[in-house]
N, C-alpha and C. Protein backbone atom coordinates (compact mmCIF):
# COMPACT_ATOMS: atom_id res chain seq x y z
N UNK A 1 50.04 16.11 -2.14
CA UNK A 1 48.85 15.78 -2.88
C UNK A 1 47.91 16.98 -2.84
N UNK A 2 47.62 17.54 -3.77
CA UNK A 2 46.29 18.37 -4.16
C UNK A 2 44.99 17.93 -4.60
N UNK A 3 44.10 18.75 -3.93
CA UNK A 3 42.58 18.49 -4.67
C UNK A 3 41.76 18.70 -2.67
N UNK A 4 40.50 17.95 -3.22
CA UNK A 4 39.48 18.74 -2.56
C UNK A 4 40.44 17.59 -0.55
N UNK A 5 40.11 18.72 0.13
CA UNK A 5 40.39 18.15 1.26
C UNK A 5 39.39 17.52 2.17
N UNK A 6 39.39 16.61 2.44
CA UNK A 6 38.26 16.16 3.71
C UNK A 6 37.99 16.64 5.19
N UNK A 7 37.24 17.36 5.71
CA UNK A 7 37.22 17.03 7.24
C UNK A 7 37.06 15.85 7.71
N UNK A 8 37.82 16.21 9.15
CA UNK A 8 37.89 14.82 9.97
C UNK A 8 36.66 14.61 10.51
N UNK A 9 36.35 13.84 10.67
CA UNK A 9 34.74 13.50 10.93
C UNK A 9 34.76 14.56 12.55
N UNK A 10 33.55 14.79 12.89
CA UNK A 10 33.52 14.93 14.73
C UNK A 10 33.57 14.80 15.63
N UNK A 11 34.29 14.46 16.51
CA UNK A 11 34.58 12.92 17.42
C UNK A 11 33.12 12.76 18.31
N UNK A 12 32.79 11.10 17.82
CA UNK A 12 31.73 10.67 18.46
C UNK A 12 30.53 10.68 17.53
N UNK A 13 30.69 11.17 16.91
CA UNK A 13 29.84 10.83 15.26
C UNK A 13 29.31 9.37 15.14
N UNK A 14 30.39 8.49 14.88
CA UNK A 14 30.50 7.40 15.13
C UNK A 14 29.33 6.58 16.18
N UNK A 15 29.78 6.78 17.26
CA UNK A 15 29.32 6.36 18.28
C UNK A 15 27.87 6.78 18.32
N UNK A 16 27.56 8.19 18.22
CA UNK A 16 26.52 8.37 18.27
C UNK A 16 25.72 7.31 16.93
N UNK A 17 25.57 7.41 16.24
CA UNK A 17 25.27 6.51 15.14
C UNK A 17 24.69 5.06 15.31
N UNK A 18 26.02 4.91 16.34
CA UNK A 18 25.81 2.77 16.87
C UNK A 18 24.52 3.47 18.46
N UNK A 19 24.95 4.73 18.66
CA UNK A 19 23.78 4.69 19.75
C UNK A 19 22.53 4.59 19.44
N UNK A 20 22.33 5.26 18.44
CA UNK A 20 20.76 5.28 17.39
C UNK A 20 20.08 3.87 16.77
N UNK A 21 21.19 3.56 16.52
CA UNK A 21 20.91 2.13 15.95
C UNK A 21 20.71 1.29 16.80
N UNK A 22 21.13 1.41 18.09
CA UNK A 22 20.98 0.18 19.52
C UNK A 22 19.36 0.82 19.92
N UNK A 23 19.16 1.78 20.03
CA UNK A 23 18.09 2.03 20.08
C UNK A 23 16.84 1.61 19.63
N UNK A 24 17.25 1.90 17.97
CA UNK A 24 15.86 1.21 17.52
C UNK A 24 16.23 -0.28 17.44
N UNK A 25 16.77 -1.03 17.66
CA UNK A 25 16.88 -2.63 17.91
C UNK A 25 16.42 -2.91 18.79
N UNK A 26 16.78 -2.10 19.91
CA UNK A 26 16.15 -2.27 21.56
C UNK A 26 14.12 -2.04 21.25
N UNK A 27 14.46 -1.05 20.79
CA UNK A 27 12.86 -0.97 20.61
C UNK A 27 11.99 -1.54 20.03
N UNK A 28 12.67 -2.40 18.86
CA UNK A 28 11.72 -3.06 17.93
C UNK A 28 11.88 -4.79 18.80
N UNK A 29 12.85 -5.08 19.59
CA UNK A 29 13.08 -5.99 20.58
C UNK A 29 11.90 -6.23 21.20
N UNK A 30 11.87 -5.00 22.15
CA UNK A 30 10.77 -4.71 23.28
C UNK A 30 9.39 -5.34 22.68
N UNK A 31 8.96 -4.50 21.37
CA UNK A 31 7.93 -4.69 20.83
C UNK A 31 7.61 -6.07 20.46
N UNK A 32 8.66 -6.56 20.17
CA UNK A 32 8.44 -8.16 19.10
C UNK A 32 8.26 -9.09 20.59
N UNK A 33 9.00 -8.92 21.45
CA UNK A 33 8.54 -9.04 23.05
C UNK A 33 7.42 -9.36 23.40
N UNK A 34 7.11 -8.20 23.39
CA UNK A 34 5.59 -8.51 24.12
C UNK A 34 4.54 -8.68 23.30
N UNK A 35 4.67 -8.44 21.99
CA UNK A 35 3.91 -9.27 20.96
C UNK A 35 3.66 -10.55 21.52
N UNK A 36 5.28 -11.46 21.37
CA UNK A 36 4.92 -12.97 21.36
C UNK A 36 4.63 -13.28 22.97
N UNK A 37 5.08 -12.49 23.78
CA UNK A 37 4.50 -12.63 25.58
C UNK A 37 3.02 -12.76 25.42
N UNK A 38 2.21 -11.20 24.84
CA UNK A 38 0.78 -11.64 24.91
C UNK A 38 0.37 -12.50 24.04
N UNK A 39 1.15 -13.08 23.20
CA UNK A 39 1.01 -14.49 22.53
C UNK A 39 -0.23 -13.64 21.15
N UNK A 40 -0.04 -12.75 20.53
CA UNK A 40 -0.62 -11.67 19.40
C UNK A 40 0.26 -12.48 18.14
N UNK A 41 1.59 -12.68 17.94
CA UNK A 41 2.56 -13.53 17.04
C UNK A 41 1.81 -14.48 16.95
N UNK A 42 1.36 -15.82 17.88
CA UNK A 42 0.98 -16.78 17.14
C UNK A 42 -0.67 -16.52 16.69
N UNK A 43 -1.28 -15.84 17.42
CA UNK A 43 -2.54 -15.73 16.51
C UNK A 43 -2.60 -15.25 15.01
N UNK A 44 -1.49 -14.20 14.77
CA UNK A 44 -1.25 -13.79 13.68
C UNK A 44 -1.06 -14.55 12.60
N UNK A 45 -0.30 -15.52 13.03
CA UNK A 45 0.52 -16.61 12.33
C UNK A 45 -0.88 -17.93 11.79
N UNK A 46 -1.59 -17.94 12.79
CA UNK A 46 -2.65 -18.48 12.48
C UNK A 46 -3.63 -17.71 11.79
N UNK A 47 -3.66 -16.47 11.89
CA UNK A 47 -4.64 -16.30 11.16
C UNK A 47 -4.28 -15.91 9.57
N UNK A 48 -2.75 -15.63 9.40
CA UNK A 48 -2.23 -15.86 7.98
C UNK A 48 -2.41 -17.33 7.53
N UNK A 49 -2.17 -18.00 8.02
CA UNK A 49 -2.53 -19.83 7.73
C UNK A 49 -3.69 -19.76 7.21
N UNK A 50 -4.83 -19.24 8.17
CA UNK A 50 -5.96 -20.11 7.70
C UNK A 50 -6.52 -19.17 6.74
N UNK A 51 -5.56 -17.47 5.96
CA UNK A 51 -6.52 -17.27 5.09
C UNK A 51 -5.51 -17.55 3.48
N UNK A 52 -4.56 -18.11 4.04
CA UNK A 52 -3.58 -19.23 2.70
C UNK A 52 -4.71 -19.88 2.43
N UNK A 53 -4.95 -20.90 4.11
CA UNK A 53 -6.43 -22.13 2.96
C UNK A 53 -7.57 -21.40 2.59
N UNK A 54 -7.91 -20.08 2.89
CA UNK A 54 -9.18 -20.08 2.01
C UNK A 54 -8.82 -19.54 1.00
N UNK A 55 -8.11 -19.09 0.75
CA UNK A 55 -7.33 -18.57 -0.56
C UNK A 55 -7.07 -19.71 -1.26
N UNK A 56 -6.77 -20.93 -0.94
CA UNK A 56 -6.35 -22.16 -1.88
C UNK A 56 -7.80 -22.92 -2.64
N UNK A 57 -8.94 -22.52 -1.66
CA UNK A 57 -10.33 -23.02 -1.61
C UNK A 57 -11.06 -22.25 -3.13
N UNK A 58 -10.79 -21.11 -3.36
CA UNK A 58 -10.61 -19.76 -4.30
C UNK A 58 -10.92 -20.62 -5.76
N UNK A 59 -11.61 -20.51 -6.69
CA UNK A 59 -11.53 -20.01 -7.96
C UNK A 59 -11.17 -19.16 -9.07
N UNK A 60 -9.79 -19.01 -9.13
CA UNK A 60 -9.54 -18.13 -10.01
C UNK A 60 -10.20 -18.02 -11.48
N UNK A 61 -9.92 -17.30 -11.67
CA UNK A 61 -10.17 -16.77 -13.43
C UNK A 61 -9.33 -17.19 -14.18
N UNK A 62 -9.76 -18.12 -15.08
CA UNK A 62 -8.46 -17.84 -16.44
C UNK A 62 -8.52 -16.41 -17.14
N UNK A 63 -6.83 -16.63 -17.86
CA UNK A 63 -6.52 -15.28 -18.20
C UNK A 63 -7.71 -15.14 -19.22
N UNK A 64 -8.19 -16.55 -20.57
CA UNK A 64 -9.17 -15.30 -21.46
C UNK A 64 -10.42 -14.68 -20.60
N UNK A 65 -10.54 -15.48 -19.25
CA UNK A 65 -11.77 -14.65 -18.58
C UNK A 65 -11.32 -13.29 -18.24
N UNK A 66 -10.25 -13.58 -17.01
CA UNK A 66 -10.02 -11.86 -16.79
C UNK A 66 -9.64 -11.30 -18.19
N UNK A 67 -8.69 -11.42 -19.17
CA UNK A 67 -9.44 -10.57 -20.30
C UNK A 67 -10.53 -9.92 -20.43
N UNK A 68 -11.33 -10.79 -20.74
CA UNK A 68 -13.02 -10.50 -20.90
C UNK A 68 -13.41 -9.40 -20.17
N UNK A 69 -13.27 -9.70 -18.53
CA UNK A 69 -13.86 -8.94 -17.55
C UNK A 69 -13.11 -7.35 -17.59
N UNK A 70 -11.75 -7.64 -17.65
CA UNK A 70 -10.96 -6.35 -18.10
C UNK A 70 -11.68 -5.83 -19.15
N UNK A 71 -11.93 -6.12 -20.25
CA UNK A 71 -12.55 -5.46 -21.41
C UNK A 71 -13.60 -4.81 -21.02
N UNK A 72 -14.37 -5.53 -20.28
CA UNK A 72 -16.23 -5.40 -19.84
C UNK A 72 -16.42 -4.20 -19.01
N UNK A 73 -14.90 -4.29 -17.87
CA UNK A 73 -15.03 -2.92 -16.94
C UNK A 73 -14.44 -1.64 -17.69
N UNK A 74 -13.59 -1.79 -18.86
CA UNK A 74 -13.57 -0.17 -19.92
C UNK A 74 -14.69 -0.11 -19.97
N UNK A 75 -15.01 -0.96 -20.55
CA UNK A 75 -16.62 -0.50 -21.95
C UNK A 75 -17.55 0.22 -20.95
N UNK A 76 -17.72 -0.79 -19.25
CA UNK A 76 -18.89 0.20 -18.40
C UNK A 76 -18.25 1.84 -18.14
N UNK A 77 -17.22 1.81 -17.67
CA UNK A 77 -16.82 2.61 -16.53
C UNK A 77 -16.80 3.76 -18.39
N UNK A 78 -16.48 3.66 -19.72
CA UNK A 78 -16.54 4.17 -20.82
C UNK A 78 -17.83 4.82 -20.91
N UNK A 79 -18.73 3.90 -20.56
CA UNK A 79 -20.30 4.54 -20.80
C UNK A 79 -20.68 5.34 -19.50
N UNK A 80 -20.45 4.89 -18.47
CA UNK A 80 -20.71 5.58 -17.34
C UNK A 80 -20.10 7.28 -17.62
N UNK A 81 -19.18 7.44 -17.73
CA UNK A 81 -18.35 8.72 -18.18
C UNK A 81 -19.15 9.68 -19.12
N UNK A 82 -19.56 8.60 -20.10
CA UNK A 82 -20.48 9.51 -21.35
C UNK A 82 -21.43 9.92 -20.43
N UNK A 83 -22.27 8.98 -19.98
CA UNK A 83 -23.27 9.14 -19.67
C UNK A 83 -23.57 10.35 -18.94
N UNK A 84 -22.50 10.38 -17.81
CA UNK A 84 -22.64 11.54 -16.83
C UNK A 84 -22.05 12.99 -17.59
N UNK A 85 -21.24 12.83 -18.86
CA UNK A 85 -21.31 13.86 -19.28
C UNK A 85 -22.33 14.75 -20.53
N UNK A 86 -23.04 13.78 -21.07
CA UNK A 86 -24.73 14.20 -21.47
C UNK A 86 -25.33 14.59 -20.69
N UNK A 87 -25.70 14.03 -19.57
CA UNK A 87 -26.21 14.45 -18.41
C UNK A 87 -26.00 15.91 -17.72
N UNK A 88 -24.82 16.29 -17.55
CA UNK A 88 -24.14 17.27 -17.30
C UNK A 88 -24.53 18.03 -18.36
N UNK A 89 -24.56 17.85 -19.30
CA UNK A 89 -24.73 18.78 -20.78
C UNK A 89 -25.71 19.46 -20.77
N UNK A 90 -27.00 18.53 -20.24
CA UNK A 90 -28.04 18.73 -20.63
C UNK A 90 -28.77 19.91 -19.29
N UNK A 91 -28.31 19.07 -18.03
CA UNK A 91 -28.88 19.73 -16.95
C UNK A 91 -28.81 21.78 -17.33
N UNK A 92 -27.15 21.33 -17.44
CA UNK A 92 -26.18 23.12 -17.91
C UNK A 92 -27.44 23.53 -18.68
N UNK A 93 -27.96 23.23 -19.77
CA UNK A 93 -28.44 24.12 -20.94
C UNK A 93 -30.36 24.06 -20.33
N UNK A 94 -30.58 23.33 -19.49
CA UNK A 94 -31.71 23.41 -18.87
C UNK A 94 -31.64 25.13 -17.79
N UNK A 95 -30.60 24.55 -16.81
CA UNK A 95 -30.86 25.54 -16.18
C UNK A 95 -30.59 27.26 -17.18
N UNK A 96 -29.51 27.00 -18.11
CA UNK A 96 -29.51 28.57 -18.89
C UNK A 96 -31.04 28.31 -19.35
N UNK A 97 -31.41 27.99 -20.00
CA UNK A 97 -32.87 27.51 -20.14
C UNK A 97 -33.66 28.86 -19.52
N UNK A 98 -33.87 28.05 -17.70
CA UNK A 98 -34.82 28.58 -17.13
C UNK A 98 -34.36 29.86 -16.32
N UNK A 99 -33.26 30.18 -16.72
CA UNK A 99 -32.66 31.41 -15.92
C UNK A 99 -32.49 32.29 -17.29
């Protein structure tokens, strides 16, 4: 058979590989450990809970509102832009102005 040949891998390649990987398992172990030892997991867990219910408590927007509001923040953030670039315009030809 012809064509491109493979090397044989390095011996222990392998192994090293499953060693790396036991590693970070061991480590993320350790961690998730003593998370739930200093008992940090269930506060967490509670404090994702209770901001589900205030999130459920929430008023959303209907879509033609956020529409609206989408529209409303171009048009400002549109004028704001002008604005600061008249501004800019004007200051420039002040100071050639007085210089």
């Amino acid at each position: 058979m012809t064509g491109v040949r493979i090397p044989p891998s390095p011996p222990g390649k392998n192994v090293n590989e499953f060693v790396k990987i036991g590693i970070w398992v061991a480590v993320i172990g350790a961690v998730f450990a003593f998370l739930w030892w200093r008992g940090y997991l269930k506060r967490f867990a509670a404090y994702v809970a209770e901001t589900r219910e205030e999130l459920r408590k929430c008023t959303w927007p209907t879509v033609d509102e956020l529409k609206g509001l989408t529209v409303l923040v171009f048009v400002a953030a549109l004028a704001l832009g002008l604005f600061t670039v008249v501004v800019d315009f004007i200051a420039s030809k002040l100071v050639l102005l007085i210089t």
